[in-house]
Protein backbone atom coordinates (compact mmCIF):
# COMPACT_ATOMS: atom_id res chain seq x y z
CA UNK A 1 5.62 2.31 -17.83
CA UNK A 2 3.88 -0.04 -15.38
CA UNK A 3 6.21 -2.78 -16.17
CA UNK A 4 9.15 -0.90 -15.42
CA UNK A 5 11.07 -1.78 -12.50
CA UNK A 6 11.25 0.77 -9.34
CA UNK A 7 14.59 1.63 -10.31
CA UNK A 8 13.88 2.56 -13.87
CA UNK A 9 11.17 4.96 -12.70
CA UNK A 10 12.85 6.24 -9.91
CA UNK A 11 15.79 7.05 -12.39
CA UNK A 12 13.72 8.70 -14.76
CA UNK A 13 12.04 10.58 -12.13
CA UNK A 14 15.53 11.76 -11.40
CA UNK A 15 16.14 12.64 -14.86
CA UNK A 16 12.66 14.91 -14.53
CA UNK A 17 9.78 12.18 -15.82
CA UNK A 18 6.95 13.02 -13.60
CA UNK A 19 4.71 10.30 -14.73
CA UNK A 20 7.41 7.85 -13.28
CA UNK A 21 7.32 9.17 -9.89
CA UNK A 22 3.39 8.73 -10.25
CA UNK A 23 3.59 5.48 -11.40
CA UNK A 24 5.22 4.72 -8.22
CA UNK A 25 3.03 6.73 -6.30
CA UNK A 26 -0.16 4.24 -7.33
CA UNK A 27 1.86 1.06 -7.25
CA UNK A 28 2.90 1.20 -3.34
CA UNK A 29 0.33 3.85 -2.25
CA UNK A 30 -2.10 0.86 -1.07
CA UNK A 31 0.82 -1.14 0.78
CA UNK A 32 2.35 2.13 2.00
CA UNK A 33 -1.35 3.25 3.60
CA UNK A 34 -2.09 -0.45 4.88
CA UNK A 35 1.33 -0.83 6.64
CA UNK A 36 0.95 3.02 7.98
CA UNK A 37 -3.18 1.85 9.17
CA UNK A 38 -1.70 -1.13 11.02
CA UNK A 39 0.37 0.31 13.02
CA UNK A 40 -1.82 3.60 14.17
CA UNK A 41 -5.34 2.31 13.20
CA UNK A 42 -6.59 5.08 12.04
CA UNK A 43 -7.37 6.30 8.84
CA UNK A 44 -6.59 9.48 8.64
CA UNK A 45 -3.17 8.72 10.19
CA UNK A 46 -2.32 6.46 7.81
CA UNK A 47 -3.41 8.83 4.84
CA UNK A 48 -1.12 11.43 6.52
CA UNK A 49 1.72 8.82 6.59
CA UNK A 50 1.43 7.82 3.12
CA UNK A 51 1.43 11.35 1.73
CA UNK A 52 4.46 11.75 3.88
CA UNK A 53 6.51 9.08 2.94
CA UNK A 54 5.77 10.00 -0.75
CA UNK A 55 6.56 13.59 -0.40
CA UNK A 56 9.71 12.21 1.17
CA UNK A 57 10.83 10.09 -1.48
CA UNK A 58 10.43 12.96 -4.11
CA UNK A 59 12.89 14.86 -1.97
CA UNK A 60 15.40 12.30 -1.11
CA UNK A 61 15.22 9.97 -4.13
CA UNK A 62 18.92 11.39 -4.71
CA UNK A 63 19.84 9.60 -1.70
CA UNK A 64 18.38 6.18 -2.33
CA UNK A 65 20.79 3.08 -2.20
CA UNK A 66 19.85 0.75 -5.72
CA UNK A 67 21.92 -1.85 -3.42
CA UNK A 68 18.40 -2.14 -1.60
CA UNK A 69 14.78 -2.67 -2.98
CA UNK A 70 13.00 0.74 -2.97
CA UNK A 71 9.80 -1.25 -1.36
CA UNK A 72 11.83 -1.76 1.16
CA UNK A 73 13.46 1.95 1.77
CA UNK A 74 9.44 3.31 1.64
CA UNK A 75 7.98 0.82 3.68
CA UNK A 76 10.63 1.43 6.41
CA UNK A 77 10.01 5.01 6.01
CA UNK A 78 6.60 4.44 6.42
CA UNK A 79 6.48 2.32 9.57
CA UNK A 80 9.06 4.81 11.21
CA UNK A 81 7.16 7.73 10.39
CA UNK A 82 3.70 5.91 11.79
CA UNK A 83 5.94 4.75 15.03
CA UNK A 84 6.56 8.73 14.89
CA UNK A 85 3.61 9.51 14.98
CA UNK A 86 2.69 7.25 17.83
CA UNK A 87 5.16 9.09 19.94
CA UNK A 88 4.13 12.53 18.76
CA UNK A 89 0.97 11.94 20.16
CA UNK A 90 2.09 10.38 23.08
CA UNK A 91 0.23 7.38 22.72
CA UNK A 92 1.01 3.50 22.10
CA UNK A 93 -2.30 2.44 20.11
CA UNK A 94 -4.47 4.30 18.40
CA UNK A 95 -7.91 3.14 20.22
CA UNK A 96 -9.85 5.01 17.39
CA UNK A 97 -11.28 4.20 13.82
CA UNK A 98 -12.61 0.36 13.21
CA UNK A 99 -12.60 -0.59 10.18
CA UNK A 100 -14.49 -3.50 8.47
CA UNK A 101 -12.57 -6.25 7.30
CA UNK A 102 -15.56 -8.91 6.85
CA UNK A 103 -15.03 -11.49 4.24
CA UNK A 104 -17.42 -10.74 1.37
CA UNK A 105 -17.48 -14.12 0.31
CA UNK A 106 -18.94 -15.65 3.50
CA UNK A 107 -22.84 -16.12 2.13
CA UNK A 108 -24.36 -17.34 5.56
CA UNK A 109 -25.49 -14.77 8.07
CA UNK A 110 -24.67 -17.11 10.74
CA UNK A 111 -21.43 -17.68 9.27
CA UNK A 112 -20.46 -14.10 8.99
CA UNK A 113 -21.70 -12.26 12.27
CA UNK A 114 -19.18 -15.09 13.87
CA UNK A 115 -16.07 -13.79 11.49
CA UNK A 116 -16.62 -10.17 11.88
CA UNK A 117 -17.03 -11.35 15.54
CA UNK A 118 -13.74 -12.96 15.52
CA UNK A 119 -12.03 -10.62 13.65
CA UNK A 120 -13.25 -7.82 16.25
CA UNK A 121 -11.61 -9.66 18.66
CA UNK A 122 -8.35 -10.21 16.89
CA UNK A 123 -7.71 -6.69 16.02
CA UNK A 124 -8.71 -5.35 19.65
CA UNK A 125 -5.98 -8.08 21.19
CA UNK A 126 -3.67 -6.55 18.25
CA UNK A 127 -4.18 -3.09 19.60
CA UNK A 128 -3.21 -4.48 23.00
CA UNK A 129 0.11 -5.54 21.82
CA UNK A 130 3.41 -3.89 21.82
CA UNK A 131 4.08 -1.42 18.50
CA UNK A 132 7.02 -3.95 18.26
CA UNK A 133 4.56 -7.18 18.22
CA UNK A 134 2.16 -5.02 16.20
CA UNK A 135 4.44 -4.17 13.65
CA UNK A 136 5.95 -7.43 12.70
CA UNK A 137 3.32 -9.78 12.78
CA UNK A 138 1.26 -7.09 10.44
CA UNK A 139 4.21 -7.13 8.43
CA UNK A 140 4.36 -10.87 7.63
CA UNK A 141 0.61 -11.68 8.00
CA UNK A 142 -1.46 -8.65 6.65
CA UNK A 143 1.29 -7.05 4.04
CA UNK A 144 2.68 -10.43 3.63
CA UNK A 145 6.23 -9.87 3.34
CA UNK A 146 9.12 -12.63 3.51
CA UNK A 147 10.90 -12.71 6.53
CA UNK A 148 13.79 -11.06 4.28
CA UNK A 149 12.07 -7.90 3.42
CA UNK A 150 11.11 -7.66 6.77
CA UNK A 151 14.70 -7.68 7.57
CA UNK A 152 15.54 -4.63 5.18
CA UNK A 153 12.27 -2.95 6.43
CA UNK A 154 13.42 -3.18 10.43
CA UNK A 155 17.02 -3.30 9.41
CA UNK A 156 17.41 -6.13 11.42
CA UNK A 157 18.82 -9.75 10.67
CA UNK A 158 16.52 -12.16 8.88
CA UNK A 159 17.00 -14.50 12.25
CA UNK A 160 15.91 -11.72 14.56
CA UNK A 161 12.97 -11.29 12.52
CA UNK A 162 12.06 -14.97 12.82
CA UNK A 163 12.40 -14.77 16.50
CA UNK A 164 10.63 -12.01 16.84
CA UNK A 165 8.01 -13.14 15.09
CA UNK A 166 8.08 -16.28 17.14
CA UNK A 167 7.76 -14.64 20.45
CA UNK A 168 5.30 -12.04 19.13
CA UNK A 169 2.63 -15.10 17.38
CA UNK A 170 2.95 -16.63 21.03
CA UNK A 171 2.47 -13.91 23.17
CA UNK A 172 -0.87 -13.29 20.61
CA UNK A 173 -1.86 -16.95 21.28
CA UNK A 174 -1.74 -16.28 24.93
CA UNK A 175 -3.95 -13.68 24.57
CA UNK A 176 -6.10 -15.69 22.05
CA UNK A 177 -6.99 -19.20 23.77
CA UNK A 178 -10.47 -19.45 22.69
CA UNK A 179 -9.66 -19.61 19.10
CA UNK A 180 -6.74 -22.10 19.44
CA UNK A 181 -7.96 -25.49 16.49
């Protein structure tokens, strides 16, 4: 059932197959959490948004489009319901909940205090950007999606993600000069 594509299992979760809609459940429940994290950086946020946009798709897999990839109908409704959420609480960042994102392989203490260091830094100037900014550069660099499926995730034009993507990379360099090569 793993091999199945997301259409298969979401048609035989139609047809009353509860294992599909599981098997969907664990294959984007990591990507559905990260993208949700990203954007409100915090964890218990994110799990909220996840179980959200998975109790959503149980009730409104009826009204998915095959037309579209159903990564792509999720994810949307899982950075809309995180920008939700932003709003709900009346807040642009979430300020709370660091997480640690230290490369494991890096053997040299030296080595690694200066890319947890760096990496600090990076995801405070992140927090300081726009939820717009934010959103698609964590899109194409952190859930590394192709400028199209950012498209169908925004609903936007493949160019306008480009360009946004553009302005949002150099507005992050601006705010990033010591670690220009």
């Amino acid at each position: 059932m793993a091999d199945e594509d997301d259409n298969t299992l979401l048609q035989r979760y139609r047809d009353g197959d509860a294992a599909a809609f599981r098997t969907l459940v664990l294959r984007y429940q990591r990507p559905i959490y990260n993208a949700a994290y990203w954007v409100l950086h915090s964890a218990a946020d994110a799990e909220d948004v996840a179980q959200t946009v998975f109790l959503r798709l149980a009730e409104r897999a009826e009204d998915y489009d095959p037309s579209y990839k159903l990564f792509s109908w999720i994810y949307r409704m899982a950075v809309n319901e995180s920008l939700n959420l932003l709003r709900r609480n009346n807040r642009e960042e979430a300020l709370d909940g660091e997480a640690d994102f230290a490369d494991d392989e890096v053997a040299d203490p030296q080595q690694r205090l200066q890319e947890d260091q760096r990496s600090q830094h990076l995801r405070r100037e992140l927090r300081k950007m726009s939820v717009g900014d934010r959103t698609v550069l964590t899109l194409r660099h952190f859930s590394e999606l192709s400028y199209a499926e950012i498209a169908e995730v925004l609903q936007v034009d493949e160019k306008t993600v480009k360009s946004r993507l553009f302005e949002a990379r150099q507005r992050l360099r601006a705010m990033l000069p010591e670690m220009q090569p």
